[in-house]
Protein backbone atom coordinates (compact mmCIF):
# COMPACT_ATOMS: atom_id res chain seq x y z
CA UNK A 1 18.10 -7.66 25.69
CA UNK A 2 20.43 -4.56 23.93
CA UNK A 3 20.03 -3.46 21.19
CA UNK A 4 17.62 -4.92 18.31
CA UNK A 5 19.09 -4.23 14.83
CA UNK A 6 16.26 -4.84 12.28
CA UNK A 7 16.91 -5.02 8.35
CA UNK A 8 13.39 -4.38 6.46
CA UNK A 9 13.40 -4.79 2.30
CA UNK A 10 10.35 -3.47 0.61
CA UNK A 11 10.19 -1.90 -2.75
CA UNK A 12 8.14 -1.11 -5.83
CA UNK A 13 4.76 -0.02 -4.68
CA UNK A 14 3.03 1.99 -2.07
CA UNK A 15 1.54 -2.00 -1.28
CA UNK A 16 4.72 -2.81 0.08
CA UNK A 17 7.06 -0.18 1.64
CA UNK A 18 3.78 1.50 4.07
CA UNK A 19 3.31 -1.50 5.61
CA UNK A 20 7.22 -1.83 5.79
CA UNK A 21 7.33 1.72 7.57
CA UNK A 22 4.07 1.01 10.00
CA UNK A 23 6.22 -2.14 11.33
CA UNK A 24 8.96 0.16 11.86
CA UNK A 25 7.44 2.55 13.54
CA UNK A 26 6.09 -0.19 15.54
CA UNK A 27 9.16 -1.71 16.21
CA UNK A 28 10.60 1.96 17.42
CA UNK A 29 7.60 2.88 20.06
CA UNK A 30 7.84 -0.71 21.24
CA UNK A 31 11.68 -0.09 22.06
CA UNK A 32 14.02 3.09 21.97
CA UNK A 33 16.80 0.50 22.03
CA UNK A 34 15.46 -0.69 18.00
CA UNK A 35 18.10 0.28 15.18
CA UNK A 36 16.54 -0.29 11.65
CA UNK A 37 17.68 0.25 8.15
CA UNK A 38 15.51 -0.52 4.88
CA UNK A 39 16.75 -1.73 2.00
CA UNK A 40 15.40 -0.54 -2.00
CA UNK A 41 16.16 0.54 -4.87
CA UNK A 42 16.82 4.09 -6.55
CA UNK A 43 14.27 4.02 -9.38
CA UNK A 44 11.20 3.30 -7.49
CA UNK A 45 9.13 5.05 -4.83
CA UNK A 46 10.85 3.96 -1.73
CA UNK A 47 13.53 5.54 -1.63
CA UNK A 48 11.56 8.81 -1.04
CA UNK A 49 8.89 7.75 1.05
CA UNK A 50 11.43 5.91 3.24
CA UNK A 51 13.60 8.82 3.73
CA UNK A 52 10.46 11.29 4.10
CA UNK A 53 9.23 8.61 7.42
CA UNK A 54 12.55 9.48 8.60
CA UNK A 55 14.46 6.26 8.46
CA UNK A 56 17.88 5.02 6.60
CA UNK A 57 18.03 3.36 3.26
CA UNK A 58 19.73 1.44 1.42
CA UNK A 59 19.93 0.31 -1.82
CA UNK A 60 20.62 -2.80 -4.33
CA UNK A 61 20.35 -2.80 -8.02
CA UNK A 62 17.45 -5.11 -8.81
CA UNK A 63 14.10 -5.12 -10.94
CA UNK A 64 11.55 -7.81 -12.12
CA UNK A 65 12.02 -10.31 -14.99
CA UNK A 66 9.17 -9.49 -17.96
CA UNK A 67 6.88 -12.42 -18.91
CA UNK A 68 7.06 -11.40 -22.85
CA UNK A 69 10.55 -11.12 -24.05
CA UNK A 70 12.68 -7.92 -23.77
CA UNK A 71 16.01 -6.32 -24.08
CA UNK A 72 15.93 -5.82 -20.03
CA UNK A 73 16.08 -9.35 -19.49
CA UNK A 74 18.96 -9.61 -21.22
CA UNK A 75 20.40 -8.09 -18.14
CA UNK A 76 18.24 -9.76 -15.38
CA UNK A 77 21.12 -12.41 -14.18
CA UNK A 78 23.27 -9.55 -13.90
CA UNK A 79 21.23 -7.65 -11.58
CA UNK A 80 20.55 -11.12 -9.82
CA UNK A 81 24.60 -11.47 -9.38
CA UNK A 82 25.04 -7.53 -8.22
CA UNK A 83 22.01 -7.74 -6.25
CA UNK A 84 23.28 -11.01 -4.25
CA UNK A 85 26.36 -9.04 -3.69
CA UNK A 86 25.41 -6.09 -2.46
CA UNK A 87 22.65 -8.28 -0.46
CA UNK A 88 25.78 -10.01 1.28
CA UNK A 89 27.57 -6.71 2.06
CA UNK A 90 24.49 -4.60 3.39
CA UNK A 91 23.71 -7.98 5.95
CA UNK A 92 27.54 -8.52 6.79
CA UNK A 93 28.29 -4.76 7.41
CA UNK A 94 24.61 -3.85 9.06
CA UNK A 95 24.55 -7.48 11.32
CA UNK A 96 20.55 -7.50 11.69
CA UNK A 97 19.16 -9.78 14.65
CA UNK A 98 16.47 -10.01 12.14
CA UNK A 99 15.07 -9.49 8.03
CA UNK A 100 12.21 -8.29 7.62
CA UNK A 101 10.58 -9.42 3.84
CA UNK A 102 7.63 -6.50 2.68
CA UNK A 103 7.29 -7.91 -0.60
CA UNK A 104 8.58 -6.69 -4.16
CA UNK A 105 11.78 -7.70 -6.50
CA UNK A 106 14.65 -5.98 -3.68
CA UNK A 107 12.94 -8.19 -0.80
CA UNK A 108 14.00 -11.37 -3.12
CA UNK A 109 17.94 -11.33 -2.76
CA UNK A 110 18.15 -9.58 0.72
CA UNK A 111 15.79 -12.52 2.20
CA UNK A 112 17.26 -15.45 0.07
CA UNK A 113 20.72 -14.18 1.41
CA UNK A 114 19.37 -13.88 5.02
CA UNK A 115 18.16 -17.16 5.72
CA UNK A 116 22.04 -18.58 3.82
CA UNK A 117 23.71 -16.58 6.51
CA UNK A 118 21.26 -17.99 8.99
CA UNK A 119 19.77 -15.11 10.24
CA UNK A 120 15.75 -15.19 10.93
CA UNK A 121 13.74 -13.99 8.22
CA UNK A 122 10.10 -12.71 8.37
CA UNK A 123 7.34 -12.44 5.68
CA UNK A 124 4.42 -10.22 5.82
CA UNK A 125 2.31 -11.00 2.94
CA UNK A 126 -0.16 -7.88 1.69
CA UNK A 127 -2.59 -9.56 -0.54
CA UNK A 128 -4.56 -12.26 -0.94
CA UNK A 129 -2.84 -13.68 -3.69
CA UNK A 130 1.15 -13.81 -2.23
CA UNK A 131 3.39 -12.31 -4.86
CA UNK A 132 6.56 -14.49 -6.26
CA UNK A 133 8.76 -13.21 -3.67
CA UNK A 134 7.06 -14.18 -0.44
CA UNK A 135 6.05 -16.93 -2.12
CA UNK A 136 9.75 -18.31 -2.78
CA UNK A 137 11.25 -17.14 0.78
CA UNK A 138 8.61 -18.57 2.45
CA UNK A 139 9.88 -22.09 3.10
CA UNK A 140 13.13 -20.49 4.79
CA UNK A 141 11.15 -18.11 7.19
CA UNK A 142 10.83 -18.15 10.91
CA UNK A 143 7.58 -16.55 10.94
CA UNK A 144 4.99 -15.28 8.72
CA UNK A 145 2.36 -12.88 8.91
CA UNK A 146 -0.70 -12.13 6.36
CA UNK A 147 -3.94 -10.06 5.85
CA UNK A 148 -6.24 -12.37 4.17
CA UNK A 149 -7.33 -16.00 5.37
CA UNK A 150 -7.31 -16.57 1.50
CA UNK A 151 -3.13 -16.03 1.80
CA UNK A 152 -2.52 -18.93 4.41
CA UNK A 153 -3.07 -22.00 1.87
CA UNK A 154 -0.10 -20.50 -0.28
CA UNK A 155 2.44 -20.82 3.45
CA UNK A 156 3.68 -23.19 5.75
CA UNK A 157 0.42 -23.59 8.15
CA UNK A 158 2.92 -24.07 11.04
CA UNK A 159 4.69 -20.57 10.56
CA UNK A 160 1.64 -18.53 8.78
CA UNK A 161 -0.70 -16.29 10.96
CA UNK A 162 -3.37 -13.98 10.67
CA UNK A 163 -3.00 -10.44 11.70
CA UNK A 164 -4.33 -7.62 8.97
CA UNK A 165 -2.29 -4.95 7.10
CA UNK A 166 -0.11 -2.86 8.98
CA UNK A 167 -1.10 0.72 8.23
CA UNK A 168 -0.24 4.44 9.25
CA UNK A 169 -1.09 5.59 12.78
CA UNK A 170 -1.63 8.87 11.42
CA UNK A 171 -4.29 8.32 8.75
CA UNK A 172 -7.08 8.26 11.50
CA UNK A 173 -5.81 11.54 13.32
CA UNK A 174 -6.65 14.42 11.23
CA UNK A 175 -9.63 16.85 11.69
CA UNK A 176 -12.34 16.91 8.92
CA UNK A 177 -12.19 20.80 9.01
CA UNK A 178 -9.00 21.36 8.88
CA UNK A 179 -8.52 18.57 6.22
CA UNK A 180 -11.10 20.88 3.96
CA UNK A 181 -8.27 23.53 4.75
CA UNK A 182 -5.72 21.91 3.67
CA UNK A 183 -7.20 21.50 0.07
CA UNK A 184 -8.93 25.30 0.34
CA UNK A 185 -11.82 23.59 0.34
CA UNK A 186 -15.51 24.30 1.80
CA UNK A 187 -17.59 22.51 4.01
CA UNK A 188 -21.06 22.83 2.48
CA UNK A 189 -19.60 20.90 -0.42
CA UNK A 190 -19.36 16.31 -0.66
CA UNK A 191 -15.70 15.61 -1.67
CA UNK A 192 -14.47 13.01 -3.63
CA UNK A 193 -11.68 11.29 -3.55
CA UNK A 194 -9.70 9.68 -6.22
CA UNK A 195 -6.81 7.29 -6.27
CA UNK A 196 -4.99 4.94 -8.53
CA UNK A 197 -2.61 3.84 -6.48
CA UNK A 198 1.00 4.58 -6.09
CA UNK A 199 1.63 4.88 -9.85
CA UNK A 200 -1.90 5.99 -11.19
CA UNK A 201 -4.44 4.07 -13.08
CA UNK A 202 -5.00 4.56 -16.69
CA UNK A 203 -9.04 3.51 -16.83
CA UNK A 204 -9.75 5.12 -13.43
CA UNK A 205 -8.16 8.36 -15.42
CA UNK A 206 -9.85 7.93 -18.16
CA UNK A 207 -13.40 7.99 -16.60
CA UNK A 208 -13.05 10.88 -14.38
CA UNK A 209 -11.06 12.80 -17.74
CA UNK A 210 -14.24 11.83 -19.66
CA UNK A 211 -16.56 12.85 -16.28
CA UNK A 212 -15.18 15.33 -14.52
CA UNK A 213 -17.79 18.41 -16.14
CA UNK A 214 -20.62 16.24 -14.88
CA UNK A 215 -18.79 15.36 -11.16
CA UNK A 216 -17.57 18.67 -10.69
CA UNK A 217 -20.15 21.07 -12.29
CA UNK A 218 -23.48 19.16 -12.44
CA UNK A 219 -22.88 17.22 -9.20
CA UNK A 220 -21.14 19.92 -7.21
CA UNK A 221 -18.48 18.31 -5.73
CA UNK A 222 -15.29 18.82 -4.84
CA UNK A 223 -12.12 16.61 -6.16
CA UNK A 224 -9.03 15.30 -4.95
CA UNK A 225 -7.49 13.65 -7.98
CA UNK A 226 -4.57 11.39 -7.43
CA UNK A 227 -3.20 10.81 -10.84
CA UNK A 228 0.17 9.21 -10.76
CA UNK A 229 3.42 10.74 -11.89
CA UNK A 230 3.51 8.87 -15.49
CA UNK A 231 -0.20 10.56 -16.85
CA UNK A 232 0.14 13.92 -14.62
CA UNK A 233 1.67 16.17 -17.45
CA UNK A 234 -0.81 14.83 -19.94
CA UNK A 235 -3.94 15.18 -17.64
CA UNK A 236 -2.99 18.42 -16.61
CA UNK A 237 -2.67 19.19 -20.51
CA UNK A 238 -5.60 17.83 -21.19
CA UNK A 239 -7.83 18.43 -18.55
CA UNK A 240 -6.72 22.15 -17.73
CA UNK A 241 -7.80 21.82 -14.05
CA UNK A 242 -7.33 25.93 -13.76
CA UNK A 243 -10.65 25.65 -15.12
CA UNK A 244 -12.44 23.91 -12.33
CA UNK A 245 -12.07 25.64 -8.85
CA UNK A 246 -13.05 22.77 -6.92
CA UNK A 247 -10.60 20.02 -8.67
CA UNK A 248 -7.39 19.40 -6.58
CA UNK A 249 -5.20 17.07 -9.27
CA UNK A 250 -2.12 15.92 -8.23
CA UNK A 251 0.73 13.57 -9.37
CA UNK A 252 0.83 12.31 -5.69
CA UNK A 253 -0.74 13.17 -2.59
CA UNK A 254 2.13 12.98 0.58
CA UNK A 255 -0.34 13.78 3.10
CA UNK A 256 -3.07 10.97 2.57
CA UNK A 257 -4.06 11.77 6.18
CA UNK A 258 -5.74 14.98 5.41
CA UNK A 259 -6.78 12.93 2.17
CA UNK A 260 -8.92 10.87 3.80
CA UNK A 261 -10.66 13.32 6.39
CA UNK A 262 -11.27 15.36 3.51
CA UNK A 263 -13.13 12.32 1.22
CA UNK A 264 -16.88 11.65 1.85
CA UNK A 265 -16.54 8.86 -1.15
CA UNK A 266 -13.28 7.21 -2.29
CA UNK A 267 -12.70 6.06 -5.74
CA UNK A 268 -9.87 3.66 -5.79
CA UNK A 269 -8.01 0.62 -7.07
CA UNK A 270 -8.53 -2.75 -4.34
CA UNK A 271 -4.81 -3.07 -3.37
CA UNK A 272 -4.71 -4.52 0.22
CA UNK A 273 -3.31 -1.82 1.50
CA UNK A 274 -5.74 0.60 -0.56
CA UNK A 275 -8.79 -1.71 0.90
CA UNK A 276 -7.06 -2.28 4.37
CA UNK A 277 -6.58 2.27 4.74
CA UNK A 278 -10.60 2.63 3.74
CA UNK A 279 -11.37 0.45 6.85
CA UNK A 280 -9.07 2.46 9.28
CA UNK A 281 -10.16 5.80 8.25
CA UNK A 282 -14.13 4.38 7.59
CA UNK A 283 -14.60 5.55 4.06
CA UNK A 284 -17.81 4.54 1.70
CA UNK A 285 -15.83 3.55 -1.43
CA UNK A 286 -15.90 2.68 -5.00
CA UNK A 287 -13.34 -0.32 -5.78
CA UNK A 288 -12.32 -0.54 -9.46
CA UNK A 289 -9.77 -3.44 -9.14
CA UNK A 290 -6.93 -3.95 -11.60
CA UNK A 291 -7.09 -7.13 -13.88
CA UNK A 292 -3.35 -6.75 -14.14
CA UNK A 293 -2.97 -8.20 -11.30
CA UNK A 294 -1.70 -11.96 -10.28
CA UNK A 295 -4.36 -14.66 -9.29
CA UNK A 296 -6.33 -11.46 -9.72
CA UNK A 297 -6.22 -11.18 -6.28
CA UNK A 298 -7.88 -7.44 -6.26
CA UNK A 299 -11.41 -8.73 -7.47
CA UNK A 300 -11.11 -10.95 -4.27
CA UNK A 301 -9.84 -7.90 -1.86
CA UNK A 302 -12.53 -5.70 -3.29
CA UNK A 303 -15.34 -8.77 -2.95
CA UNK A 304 -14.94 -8.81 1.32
CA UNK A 305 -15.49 -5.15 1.24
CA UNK A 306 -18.47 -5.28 -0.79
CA UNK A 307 -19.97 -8.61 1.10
CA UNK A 308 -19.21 -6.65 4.17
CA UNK A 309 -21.46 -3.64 2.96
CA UNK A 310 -18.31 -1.15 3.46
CA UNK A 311 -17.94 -0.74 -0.73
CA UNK A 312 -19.93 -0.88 -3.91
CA UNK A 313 -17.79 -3.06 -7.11
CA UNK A 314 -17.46 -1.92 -10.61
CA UNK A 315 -15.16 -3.57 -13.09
CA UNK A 316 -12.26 -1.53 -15.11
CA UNK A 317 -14.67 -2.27 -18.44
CA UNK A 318 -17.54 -0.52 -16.97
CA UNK A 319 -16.18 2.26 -15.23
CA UNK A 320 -16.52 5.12 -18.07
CA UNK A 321 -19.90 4.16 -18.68
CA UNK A 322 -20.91 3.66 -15.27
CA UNK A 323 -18.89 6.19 -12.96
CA UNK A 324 -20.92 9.27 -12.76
CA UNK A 325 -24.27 6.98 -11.58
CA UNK A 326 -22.04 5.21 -9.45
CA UNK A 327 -20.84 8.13 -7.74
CA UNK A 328 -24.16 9.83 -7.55
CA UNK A 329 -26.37 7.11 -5.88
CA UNK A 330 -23.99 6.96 -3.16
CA UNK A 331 -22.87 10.36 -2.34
CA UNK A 332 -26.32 11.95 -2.43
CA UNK A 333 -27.69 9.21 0.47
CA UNK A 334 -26.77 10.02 3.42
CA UNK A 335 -28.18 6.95 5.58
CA UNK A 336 -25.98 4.81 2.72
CA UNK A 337 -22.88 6.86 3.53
CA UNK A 338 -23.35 6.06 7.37
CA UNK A 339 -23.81 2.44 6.80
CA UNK A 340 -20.70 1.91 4.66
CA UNK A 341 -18.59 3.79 6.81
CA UNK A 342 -19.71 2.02 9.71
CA UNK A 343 -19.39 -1.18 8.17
CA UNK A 344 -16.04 -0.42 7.04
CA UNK A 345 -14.99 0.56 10.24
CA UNK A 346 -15.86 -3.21 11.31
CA UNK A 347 -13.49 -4.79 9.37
CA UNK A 348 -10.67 -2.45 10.46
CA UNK A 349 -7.47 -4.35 12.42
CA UNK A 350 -5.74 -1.05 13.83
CA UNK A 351 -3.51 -2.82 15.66
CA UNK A 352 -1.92 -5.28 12.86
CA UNK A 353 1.09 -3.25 12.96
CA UNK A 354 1.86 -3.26 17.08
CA UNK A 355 0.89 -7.26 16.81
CA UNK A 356 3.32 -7.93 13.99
CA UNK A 357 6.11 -5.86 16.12
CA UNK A 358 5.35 -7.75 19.23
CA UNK A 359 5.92 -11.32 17.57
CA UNK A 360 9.25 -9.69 16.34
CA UNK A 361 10.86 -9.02 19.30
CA UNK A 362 9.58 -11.95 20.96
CA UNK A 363 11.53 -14.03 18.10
CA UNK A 364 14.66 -12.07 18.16
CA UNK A 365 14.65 -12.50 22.42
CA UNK A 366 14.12 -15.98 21.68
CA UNK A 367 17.27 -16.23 19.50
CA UNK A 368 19.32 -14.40 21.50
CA UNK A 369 18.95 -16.62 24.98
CA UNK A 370 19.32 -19.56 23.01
């Protein structure tokens, strides 16, 4: 077949651009023969991460439009313009066989321009609730893949299928003990782990900032604290974690591998990827999910893990009161901790990612004999 040239756009959040790279790693053990190049933008998290999985980037000057009105906005339909632009250059120069849409505001231009220059475009759709983007390139898409049944009603039936979150090979690979290592941490000791997602969560913060005496000294345990970048100075201020040996608190953790062999209990925000990593890597959790969300599609994510008997629920509103009990009745049972692992283990789909890449190169061969 030759060579396979795939363009990928994902930006924003964590929620879009790992899923982005598990396809493209994917894509590149599938065939040696795959060239692929992402497209982002500077001011948000991709264009680290990207680089760090060790693939090319490119970007396009683009953000979102705010709901309540604000001097940004003013300059929204000249990002639209530029963005369109530089869409048309990046496509024309790079000549994909395919696009590949991963969600947030840079995935909007790059697959609108895409399917004018008729080259296949393909959605994979995160949540449960499909965010704008997807939503509006989804009538021009050859194919379409999502995590949650709940996602199909929003798609073309004809194009839509099932097949999970694509998520890092690597998360289920590290050793427990050496994990511990990692973090200087001992193995007599439950650890918890704590994340907010990509950019932190202010009420998850709040409650451990307000807890942390009572998790760390009264309950024992040991703390990975994932903060985000925007309250880290602050929390660090505020907190002084020099004064708790056990507390690990960091901005951002890069290697979530060691994260997760490390965590007996995870506190964390229901993103699907967030939900869709806790099944891979079998971890009891807590699921706080964010009512900033659209079609508040995280109280729905975090509802199959509970139903499944892989996570326990508690609202933003009642976290501060309720976190250390929370924490406490779960980490201290050990026949609870098997269950939930086990059961989260059940609704795991490891292979999403291979699946996904498959149905790829099956469409671009298909295109290229015709």
């Amino acid at each position: 077949m030759g060579k396979v040239k795939v363009l990928i756009a994902a930006g924003g959040t964590g929620g879009h651009v790992y899923p982005a790279i598990a396809i493209a790693d994917a894509l590149r053990d599938s065939s040696a023969n795959t060239e692929i190049l992402f497209v982002g933008t500077k001011s948000h998290m991709e264009w680290e991460t990207v680089s760090k999985a060790e693939y090319d980037i490119t970007s396009i000057w683009i953000s979102g439009f705010h709901r309540r009105f604000t001097i940004k906005n003013l300059l929204f339909p000249v990002k639209l313009a530029t963005s369109i632009a530089q869409s048309l250059f990046i496509i024309k120069k790079f000549n994909p066989d395919v696009v590949i849409s991963c969600g947030g505001y840079v995935a909007g231009p790059v697959g609108w321009v895409a399917t004018k220059m008729s080259i296949p475009l393909v959605i994979q759709e995160q949540n449960s609730f499909p965010g704008i983007t997807n939503r509006m390139l989804a009538k021009n898409a050859e194919l379409i893949f999502t995590a949650f049944g709940d996602a199909e009603k929003y798609f073309p039936n004809e194009k839509t299928q099932l097949a999970g979150n694509p998520t890092r090979k690597s998360l289920g690979r590290t050793n427990r003990k050496e994990a511990l290592q990692a973090f200087n941490f001992s193995n007599n000791k439950k650890t918890l782990l704590i994340l907010g997602g990509s950019g932190g969560a202010r009420k998850i913060n709040q409650a451990m900032q307000k807890h942390i005496k009572t998790l760390h000294n009264d309950l024992g345990l040991q703390i990975i604290w994932q903060c985000g970048k925007r309250y880290y100075d602050k929390l660090r201020s505020d907190t002084k974690p020099q004064n708790f040996e056990h507390l690990r608190l960091k901005d951002f953790i890069h290697d979530m591998p060691a994260a997760y062999a490390a965590a007996d209990l995870v506190i964390s925000r229901a993103g699907a990827l967030s939900c869709s990593e806790l099944a891979l890597t079998g971890k009891p959790s807590i699921l706080v999910p964010s009512p900033n969300v659209a079609g508040d599609h995280q109280t729905k994510n975090a509802r199959s893990m509970v139903d499944n008997g892989a996570a326990k629920l508690v609202t933003d509103d009642q976290l501060v009161k309720r976190l250390p009990n929370a924490v406490q009745e779960i980490i201290d049972d050990e026949q609870r901790l098997k269950e939930m692992s086990k059961a989260a283990k059940n609704l795991a789909q490891p292979n999403a990612a291979e699946e996904i890449a498959t149905e790829i190169i099956k469409l671009v061969r298909n295109k290229k004999q015709n």
